[in-house]
N, C-alpha and C. Protein backbone atom coordinates (compact mmCIF):
# COMPACT_ATOMS: atom_id res chain seq x y z
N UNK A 1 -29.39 -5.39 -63.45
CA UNK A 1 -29.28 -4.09 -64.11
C UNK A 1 -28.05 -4.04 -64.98
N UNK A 2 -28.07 -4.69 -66.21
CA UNK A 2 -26.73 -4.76 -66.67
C UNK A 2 -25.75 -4.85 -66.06
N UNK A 3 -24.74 -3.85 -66.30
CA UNK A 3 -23.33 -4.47 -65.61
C UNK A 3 -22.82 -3.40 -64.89
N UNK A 4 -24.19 -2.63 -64.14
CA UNK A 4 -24.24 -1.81 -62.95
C UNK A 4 -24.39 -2.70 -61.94
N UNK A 5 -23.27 -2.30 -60.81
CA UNK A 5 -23.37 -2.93 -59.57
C UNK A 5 -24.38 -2.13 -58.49
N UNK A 6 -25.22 -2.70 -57.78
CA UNK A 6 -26.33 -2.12 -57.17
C UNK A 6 -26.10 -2.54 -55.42
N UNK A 7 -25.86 -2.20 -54.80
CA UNK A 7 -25.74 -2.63 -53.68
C UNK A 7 -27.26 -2.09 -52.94
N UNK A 8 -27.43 -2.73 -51.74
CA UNK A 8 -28.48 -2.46 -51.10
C UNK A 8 -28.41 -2.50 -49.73
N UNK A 9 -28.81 -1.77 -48.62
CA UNK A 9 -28.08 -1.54 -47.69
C UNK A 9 -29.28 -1.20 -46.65
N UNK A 10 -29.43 -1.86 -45.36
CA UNK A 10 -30.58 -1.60 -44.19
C UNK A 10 -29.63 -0.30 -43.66
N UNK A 11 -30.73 0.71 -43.73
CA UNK A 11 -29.53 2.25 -43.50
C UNK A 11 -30.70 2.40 -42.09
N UNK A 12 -29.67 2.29 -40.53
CA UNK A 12 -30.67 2.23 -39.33
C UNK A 12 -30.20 3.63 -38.81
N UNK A 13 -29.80 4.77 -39.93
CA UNK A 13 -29.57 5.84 -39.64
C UNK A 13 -30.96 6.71 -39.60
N UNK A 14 -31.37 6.41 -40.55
CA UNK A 14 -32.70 7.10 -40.89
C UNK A 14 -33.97 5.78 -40.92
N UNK A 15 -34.24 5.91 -39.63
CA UNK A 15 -35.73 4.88 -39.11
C UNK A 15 -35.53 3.53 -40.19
N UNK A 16 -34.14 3.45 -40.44
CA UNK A 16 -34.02 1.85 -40.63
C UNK A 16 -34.55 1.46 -41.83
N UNK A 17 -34.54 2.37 -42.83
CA UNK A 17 -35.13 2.35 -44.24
C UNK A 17 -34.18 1.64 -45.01
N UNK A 18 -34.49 1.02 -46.40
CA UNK A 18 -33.49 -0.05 -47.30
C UNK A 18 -33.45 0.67 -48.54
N UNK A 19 -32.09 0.74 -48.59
CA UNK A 19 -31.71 1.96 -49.47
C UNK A 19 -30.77 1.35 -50.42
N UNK A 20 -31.43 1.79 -52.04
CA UNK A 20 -30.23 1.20 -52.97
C UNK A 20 -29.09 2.01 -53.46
N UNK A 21 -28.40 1.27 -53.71
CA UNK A 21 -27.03 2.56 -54.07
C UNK A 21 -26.34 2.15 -55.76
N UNK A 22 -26.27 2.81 -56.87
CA UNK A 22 -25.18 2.35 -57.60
C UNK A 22 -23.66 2.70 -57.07
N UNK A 23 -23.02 1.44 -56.79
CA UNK A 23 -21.54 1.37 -56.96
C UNK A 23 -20.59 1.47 -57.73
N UNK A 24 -19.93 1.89 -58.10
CA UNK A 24 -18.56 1.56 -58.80
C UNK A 24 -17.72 0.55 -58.47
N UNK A 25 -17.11 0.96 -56.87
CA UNK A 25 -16.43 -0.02 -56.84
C UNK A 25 -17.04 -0.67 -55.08
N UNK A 26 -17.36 -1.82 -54.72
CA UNK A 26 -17.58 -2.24 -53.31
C UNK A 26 -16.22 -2.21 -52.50
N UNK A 27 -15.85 -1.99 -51.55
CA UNK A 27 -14.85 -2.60 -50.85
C UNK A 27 -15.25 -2.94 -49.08
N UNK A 28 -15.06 -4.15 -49.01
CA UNK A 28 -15.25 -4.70 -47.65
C UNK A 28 -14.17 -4.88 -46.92
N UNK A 29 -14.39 -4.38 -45.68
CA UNK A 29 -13.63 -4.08 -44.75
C UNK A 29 -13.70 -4.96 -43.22
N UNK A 30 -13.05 -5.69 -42.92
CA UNK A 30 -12.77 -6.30 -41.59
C UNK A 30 -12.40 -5.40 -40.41
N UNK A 31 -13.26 -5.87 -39.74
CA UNK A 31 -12.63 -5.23 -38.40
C UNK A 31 -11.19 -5.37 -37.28
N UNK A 32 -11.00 -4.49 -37.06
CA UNK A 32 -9.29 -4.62 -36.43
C UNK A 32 -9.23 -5.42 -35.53
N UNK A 33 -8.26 -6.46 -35.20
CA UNK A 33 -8.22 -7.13 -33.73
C UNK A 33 -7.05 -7.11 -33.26
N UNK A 34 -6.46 -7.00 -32.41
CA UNK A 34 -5.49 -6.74 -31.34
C UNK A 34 -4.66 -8.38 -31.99
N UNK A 35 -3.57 -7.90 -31.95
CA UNK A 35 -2.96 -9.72 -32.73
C UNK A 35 -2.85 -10.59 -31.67
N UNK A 36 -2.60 -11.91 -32.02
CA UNK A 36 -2.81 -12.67 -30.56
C UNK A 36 -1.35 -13.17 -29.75
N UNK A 37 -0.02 -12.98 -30.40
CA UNK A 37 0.68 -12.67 -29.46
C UNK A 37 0.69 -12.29 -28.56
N UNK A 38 0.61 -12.67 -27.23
CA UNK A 38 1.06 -11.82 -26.38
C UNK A 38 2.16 -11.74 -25.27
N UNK A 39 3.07 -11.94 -25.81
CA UNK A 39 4.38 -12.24 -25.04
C UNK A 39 4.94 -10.69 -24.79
N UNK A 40 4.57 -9.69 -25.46
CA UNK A 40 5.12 -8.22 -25.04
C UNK A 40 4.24 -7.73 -23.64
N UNK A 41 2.85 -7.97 -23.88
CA UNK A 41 2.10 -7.72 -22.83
C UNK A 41 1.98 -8.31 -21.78
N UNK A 42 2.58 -9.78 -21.68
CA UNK A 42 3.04 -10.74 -20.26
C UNK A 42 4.54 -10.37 -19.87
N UNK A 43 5.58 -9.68 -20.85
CA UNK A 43 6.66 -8.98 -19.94
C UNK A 43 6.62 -7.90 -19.88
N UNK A 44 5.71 -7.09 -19.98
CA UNK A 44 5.94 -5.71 -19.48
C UNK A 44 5.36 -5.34 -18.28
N UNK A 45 3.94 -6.73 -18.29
CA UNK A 45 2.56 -6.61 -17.35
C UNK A 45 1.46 -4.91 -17.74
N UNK A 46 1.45 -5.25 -19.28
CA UNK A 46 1.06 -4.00 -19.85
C UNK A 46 -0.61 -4.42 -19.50
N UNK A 47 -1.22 -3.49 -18.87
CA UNK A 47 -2.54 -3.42 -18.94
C UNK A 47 -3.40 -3.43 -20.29
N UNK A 48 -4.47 -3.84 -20.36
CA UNK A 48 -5.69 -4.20 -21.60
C UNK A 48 -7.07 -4.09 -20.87
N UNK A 49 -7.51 -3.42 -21.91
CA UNK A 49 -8.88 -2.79 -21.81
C UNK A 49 -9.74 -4.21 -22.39
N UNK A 50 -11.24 -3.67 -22.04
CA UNK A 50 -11.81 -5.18 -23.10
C UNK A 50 -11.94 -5.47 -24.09
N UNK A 51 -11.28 -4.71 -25.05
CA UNK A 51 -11.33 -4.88 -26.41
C UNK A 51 -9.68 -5.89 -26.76
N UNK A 52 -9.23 -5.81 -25.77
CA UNK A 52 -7.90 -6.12 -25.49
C UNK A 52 -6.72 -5.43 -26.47
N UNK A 53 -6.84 -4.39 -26.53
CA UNK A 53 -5.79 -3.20 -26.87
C UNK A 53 -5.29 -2.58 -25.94
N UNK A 54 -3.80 -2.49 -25.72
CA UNK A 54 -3.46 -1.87 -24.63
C UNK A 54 -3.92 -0.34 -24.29
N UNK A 55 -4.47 -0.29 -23.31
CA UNK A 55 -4.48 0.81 -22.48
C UNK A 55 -3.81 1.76 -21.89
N UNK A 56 -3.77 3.34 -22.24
CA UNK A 56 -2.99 4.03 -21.61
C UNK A 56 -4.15 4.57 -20.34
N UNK A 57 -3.03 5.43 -19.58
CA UNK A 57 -3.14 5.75 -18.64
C UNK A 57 -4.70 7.01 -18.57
N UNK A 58 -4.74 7.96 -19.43
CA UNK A 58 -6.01 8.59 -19.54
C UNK A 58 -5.94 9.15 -21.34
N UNK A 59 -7.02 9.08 -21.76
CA UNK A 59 -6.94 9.11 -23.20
C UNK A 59 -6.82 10.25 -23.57
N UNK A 60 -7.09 11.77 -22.74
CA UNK A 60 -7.13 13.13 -23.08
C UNK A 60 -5.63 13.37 -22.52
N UNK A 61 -5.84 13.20 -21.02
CA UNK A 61 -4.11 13.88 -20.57
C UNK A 61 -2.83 13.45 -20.72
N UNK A 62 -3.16 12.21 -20.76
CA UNK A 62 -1.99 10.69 -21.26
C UNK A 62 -1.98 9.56 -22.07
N UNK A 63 -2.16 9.99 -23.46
CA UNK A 63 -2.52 8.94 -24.23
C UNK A 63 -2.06 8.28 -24.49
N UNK A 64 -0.03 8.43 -24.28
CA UNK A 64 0.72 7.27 -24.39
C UNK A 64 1.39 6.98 -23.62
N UNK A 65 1.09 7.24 -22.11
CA UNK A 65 1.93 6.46 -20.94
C UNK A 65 1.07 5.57 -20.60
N UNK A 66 1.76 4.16 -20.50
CA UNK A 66 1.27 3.34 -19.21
C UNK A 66 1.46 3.30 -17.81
N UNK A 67 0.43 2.42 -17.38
CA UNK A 67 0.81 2.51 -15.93
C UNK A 67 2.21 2.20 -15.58
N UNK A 68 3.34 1.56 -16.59
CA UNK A 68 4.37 1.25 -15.86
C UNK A 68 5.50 2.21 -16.47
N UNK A 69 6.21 2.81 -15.80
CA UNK A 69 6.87 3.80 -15.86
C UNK A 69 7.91 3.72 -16.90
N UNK A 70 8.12 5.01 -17.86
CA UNK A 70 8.81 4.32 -18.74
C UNK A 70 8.77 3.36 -20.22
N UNK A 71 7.45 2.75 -20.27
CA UNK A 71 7.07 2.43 -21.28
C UNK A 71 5.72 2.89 -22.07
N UNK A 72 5.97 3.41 -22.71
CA UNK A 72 5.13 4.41 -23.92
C UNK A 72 4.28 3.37 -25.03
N UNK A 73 3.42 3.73 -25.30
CA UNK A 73 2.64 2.57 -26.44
C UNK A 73 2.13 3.97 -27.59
N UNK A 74 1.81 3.36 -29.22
CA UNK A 74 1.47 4.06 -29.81
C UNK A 74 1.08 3.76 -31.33
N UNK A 75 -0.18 3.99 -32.11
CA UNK A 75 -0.40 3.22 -33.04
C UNK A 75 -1.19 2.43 -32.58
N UNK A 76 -1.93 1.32 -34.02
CA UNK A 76 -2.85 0.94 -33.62
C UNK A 76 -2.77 -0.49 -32.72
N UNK A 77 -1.73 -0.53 -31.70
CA UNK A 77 -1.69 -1.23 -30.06
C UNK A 77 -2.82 -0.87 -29.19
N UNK A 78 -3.09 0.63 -29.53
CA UNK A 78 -4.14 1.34 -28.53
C UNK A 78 -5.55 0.95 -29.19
N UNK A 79 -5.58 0.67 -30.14
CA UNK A 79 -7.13 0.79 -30.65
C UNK A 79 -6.89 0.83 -32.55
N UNK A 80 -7.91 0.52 -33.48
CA UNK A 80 -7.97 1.01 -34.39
C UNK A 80 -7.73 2.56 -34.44
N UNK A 81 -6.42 2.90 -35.57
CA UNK A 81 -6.13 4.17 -35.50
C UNK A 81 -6.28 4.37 -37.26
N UNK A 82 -6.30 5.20 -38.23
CA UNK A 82 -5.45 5.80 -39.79
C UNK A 82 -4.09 6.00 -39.29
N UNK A 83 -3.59 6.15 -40.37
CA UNK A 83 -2.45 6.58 -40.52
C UNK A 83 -1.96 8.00 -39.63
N UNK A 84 -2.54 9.09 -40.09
CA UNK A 84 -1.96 10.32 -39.46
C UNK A 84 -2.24 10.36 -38.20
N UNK A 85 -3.50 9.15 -37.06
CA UNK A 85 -3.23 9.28 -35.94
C UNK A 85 -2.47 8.21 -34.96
N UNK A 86 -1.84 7.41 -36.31
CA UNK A 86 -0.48 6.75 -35.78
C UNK A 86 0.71 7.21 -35.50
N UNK A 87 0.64 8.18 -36.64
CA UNK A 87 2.30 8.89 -36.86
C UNK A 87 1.91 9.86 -35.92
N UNK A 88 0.85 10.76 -35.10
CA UNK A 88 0.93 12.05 -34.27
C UNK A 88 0.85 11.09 -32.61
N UNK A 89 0.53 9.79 -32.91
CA UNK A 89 0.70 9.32 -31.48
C UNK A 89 2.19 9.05 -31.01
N UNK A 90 2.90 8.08 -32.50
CA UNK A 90 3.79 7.57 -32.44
C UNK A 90 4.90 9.08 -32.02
N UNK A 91 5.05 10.39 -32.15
CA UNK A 91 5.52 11.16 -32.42
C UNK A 91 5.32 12.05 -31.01
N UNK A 92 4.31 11.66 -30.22
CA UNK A 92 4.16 12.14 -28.96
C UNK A 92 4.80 10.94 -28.00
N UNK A 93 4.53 9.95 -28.17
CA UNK A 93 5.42 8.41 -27.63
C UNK A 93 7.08 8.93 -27.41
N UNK A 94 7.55 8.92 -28.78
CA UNK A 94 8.90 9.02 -28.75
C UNK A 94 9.53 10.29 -27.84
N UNK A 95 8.61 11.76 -27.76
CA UNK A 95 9.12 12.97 -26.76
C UNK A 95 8.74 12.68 -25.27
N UNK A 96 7.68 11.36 -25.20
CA UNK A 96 7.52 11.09 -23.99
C UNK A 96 8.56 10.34 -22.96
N UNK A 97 8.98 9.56 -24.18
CA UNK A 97 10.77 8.79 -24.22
C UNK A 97 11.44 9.42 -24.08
N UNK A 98 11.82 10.32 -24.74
CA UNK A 98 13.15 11.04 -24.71
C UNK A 98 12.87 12.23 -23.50
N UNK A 99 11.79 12.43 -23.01
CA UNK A 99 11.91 13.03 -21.70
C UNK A 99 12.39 12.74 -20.44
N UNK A 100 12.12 10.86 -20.46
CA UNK A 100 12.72 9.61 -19.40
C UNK A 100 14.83 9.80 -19.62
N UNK A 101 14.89 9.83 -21.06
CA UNK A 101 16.21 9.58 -21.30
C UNK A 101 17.15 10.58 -21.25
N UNK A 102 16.38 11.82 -21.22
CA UNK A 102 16.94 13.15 -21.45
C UNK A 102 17.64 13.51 -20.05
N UNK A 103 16.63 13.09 -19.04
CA UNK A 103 17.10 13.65 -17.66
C UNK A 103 18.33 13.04 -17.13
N UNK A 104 18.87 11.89 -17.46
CA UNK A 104 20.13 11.36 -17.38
C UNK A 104 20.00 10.43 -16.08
N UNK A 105 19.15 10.45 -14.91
CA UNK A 105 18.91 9.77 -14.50
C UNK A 105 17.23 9.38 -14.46
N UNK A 106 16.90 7.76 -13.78
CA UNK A 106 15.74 7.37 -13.33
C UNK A 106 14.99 7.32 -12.35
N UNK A 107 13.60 8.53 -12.08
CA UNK A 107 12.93 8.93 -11.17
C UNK A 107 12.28 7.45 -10.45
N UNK A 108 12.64 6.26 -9.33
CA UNK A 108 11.81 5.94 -8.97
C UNK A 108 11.07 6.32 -8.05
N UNK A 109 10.16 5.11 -7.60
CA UNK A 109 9.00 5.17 -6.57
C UNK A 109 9.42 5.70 -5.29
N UNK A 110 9.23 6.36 -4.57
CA UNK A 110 10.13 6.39 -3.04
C UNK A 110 9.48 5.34 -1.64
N UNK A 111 8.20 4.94 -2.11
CA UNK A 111 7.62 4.09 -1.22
C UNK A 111 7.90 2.51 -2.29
N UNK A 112 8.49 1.77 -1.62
CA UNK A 112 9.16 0.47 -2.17
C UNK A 112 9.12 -0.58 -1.21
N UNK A 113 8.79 -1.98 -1.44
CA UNK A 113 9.09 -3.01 -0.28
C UNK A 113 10.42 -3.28 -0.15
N UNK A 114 10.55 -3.27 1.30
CA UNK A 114 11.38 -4.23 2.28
C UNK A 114 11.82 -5.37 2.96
N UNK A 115 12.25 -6.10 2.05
CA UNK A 115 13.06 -7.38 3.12
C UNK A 115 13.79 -7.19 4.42
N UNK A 116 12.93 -7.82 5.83
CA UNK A 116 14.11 -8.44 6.40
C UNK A 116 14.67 -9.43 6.64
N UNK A 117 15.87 -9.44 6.03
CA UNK A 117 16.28 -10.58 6.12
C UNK A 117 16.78 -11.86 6.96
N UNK A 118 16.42 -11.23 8.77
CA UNK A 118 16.12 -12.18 9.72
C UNK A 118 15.26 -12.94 9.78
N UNK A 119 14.25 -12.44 9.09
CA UNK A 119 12.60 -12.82 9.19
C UNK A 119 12.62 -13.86 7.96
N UNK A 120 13.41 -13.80 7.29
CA UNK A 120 12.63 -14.26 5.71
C UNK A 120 13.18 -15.75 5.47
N UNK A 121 12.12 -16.40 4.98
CA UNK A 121 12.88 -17.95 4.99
C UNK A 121 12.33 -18.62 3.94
N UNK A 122 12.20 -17.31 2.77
CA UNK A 122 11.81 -17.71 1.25
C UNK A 122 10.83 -18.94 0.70
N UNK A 123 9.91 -18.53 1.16
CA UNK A 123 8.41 -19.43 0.76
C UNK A 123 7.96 -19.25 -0.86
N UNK A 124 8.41 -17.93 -1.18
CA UNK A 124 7.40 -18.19 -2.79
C UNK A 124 6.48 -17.22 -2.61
N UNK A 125 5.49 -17.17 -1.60
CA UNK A 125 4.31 -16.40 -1.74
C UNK A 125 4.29 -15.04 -1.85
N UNK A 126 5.67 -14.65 -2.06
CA UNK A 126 5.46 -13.11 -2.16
C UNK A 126 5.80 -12.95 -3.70
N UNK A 127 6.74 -13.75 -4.12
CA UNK A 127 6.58 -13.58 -5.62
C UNK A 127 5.77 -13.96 -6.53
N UNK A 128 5.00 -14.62 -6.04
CA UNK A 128 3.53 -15.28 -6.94
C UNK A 128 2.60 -13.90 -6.73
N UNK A 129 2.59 -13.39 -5.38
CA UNK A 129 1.38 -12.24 -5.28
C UNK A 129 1.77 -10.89 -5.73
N UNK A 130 3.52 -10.55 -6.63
CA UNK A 130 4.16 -9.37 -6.95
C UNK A 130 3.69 -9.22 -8.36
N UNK A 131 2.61 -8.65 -8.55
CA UNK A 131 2.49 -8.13 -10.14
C UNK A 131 3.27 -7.63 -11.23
N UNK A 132 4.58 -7.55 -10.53
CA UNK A 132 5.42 -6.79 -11.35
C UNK A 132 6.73 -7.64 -11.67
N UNK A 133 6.71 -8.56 -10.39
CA UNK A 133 7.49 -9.78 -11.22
C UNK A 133 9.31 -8.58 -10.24
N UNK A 134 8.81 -8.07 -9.54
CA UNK A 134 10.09 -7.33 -8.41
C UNK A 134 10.58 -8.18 -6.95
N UNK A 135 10.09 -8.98 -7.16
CA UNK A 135 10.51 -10.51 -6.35
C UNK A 135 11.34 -11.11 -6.65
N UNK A 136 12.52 -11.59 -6.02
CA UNK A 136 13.24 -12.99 -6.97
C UNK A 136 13.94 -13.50 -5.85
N UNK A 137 14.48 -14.82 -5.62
CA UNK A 137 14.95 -15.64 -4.70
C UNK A 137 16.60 -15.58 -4.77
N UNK A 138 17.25 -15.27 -3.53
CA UNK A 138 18.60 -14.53 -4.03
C UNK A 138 19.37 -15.99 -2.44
N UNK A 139 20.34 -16.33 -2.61
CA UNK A 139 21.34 -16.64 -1.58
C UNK A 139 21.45 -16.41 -0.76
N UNK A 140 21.98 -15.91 0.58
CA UNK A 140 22.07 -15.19 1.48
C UNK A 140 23.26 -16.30 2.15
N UNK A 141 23.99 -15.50 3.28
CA UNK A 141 25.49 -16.57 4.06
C UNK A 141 24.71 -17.70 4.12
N UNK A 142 23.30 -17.87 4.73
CA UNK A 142 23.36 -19.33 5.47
C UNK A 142 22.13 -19.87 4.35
N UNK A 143 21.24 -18.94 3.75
CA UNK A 143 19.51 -19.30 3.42
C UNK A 143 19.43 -18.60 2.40
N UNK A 144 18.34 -19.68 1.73
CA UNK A 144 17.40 -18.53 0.61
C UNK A 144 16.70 -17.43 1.47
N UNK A 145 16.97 -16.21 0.34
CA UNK A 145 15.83 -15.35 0.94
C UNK A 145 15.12 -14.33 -0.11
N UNK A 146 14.34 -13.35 -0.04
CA UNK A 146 13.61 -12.82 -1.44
C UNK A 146 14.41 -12.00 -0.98
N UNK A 147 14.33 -11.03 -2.57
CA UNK A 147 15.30 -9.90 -2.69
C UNK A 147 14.34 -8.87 -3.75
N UNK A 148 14.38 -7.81 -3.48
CA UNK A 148 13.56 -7.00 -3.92
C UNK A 148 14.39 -6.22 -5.25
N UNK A 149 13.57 -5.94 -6.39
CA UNK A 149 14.38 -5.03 -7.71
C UNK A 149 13.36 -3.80 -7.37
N UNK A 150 14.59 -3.01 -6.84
CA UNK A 150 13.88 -1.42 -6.47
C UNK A 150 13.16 -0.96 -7.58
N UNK A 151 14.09 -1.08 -8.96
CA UNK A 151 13.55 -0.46 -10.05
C UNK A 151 12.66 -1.02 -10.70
N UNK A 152 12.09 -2.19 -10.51
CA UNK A 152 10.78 -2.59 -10.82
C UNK A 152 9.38 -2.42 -9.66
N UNK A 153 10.18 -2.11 -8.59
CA UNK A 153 8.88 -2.02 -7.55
C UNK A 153 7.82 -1.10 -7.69
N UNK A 154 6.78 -0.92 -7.30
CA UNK A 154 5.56 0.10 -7.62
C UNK A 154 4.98 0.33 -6.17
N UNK A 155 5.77 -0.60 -5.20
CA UNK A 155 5.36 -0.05 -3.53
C UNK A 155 3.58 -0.78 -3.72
N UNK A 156 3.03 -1.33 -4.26
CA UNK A 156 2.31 -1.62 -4.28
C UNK A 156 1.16 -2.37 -3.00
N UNK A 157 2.33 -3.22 -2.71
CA UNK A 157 1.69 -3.68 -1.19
C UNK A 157 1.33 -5.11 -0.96
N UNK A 158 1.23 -5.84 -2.75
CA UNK A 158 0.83 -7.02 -2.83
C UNK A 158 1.65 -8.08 -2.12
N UNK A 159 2.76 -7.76 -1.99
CA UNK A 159 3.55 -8.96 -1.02
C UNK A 159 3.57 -8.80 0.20
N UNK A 160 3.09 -7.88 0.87
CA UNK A 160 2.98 -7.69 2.34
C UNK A 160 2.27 -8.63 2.70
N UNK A 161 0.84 -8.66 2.61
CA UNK A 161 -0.20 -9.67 3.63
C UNK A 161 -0.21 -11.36 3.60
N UNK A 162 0.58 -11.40 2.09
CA UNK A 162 0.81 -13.09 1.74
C UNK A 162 2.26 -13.80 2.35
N UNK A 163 3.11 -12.81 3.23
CA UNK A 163 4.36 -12.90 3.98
C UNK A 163 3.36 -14.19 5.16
N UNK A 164 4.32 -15.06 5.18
CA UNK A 164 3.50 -15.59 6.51
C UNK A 164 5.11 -15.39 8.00
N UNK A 165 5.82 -14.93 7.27
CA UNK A 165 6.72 -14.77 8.84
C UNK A 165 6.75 -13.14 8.83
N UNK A 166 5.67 -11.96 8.13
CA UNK A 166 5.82 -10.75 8.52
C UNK A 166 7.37 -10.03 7.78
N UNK A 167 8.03 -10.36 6.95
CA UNK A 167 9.10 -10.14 6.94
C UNK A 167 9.46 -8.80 5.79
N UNK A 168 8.37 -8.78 5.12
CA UNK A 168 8.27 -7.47 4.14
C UNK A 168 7.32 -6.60 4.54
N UNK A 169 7.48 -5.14 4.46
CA UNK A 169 7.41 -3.81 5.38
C UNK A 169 7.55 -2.80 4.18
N UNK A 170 6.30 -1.85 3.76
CA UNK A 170 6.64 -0.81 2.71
C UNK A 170 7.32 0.53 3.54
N UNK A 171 8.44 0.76 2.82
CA UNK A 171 9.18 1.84 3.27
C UNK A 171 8.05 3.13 3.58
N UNK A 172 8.09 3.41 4.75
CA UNK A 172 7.57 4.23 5.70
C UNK A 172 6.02 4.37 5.75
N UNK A 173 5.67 2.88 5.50
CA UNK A 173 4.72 1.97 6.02
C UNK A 173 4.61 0.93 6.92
N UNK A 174 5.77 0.68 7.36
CA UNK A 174 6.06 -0.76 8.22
C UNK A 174 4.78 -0.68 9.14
N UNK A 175 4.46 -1.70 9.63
CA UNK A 175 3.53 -2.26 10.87
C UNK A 175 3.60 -1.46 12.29
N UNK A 176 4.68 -0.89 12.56
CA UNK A 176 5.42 0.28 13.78
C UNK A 176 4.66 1.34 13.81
N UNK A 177 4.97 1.99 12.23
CA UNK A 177 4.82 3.65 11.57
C UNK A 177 3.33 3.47 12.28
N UNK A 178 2.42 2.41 11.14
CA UNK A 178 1.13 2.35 10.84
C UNK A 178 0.98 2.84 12.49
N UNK A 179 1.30 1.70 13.26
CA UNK A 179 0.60 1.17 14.56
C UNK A 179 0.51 3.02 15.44
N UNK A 180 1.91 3.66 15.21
CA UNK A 180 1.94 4.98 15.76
C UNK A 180 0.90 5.90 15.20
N UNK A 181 0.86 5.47 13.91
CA UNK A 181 -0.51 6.47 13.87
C UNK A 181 -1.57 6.33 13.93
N UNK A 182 -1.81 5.26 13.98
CA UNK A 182 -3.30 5.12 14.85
C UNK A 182 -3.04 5.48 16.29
N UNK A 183 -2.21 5.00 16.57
CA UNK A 183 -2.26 5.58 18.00
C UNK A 183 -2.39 7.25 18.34
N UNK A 184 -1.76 7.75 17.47
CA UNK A 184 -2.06 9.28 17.58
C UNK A 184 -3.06 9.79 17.36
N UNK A 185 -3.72 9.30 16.04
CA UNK A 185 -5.45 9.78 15.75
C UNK A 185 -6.17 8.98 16.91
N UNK A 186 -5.47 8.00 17.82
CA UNK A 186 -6.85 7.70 18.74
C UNK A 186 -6.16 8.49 19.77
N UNK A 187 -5.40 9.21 20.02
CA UNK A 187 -5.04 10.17 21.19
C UNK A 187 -4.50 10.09 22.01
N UNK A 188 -4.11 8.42 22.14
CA UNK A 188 -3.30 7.74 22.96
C UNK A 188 -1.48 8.29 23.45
């Protein structure tokens, strides 16, 4: 058609009919992909959805907290975003920040694991099974032993059952507490 551009297009909007269009101008568009770095998301232990864009916590009530406390995501990290719902995410991110920084101190977890350190004779298996990477192998007078980073802990629980000398106990969870309350719900 002369030096009209004609595009033609399977339109499966309407029962999939083939529909011609004059153009002016075409422009093709690629789809977004999450970049393949991922060295931010192996130290933060930032969760990913299957599209592999990080994930916040709920998309209506919390669109830019993650599960780990303290770190905010925003822009298109979360998903293909435009512009103005980068800058209104990025802009709810930063008051979500400055709400952490404002209070002057840091709210942690109050349920946290416990080393004892009679018990402990530093095997490894509790820091391989700590998702959060709140494990680390510290000195002690005579022995290695694990040592817990309060402020990374999430009380989670993962290093408890992989203990093979029993030696980690979630604060006011220990094996005792538990054992007393079963004993009370059985009436004993």
């Amino acid at each position: 058609m002369n030096d009209k551009t004609l595009v033609k297009i399977n339109d499966i909007l309407t029962a999939k009919r083939e529909m011609s269009v004059e153009a002016d101008l075409v422009v093709l568009v690629t789809g977004m992909v999450p970049r393949a770095d991922n060295s931010v998301a192996s130290l933060f232990k930032l969760p990913k959805g299957r599209d592999r864009f990080f994930n916040e916590i709920h998309m209506k009530l919390r669109p830019v907290e993650t599960v780990i406390d303290g770190i905010t995501i925003c822009g298109a990290c979360q998903g293909p975003k435009n512009i103005m719902e980068s800058v209104n995410s990025a802009l709810s991110a930063a008051a979500k920040s400055f709400s952490y920084v404002s209070k002057g101190e840091l709210e942690l977890e109050p349920i946290i694991a416990k080393i004892e350190k009679d018990l402990c004779t530093w095997c490894g298996a509790c820091a391989e099974a700590c998702p959060f990477n709140a494990i680390k192998m510290v000195k002690d007078e005579k022995k290695e032993i694990a040592a817990i980073n309060n402020s990374i802990c999430k009380g989670c629980g993962m290093c408890l059952p992989v203990c093979p000398t029993d030696a980690i106990n979630l604060i006011a969870y220990s094996n005792r507490e538990i054992e007393s309350m079963i004993d009370a719900l059985a009436g004993e």
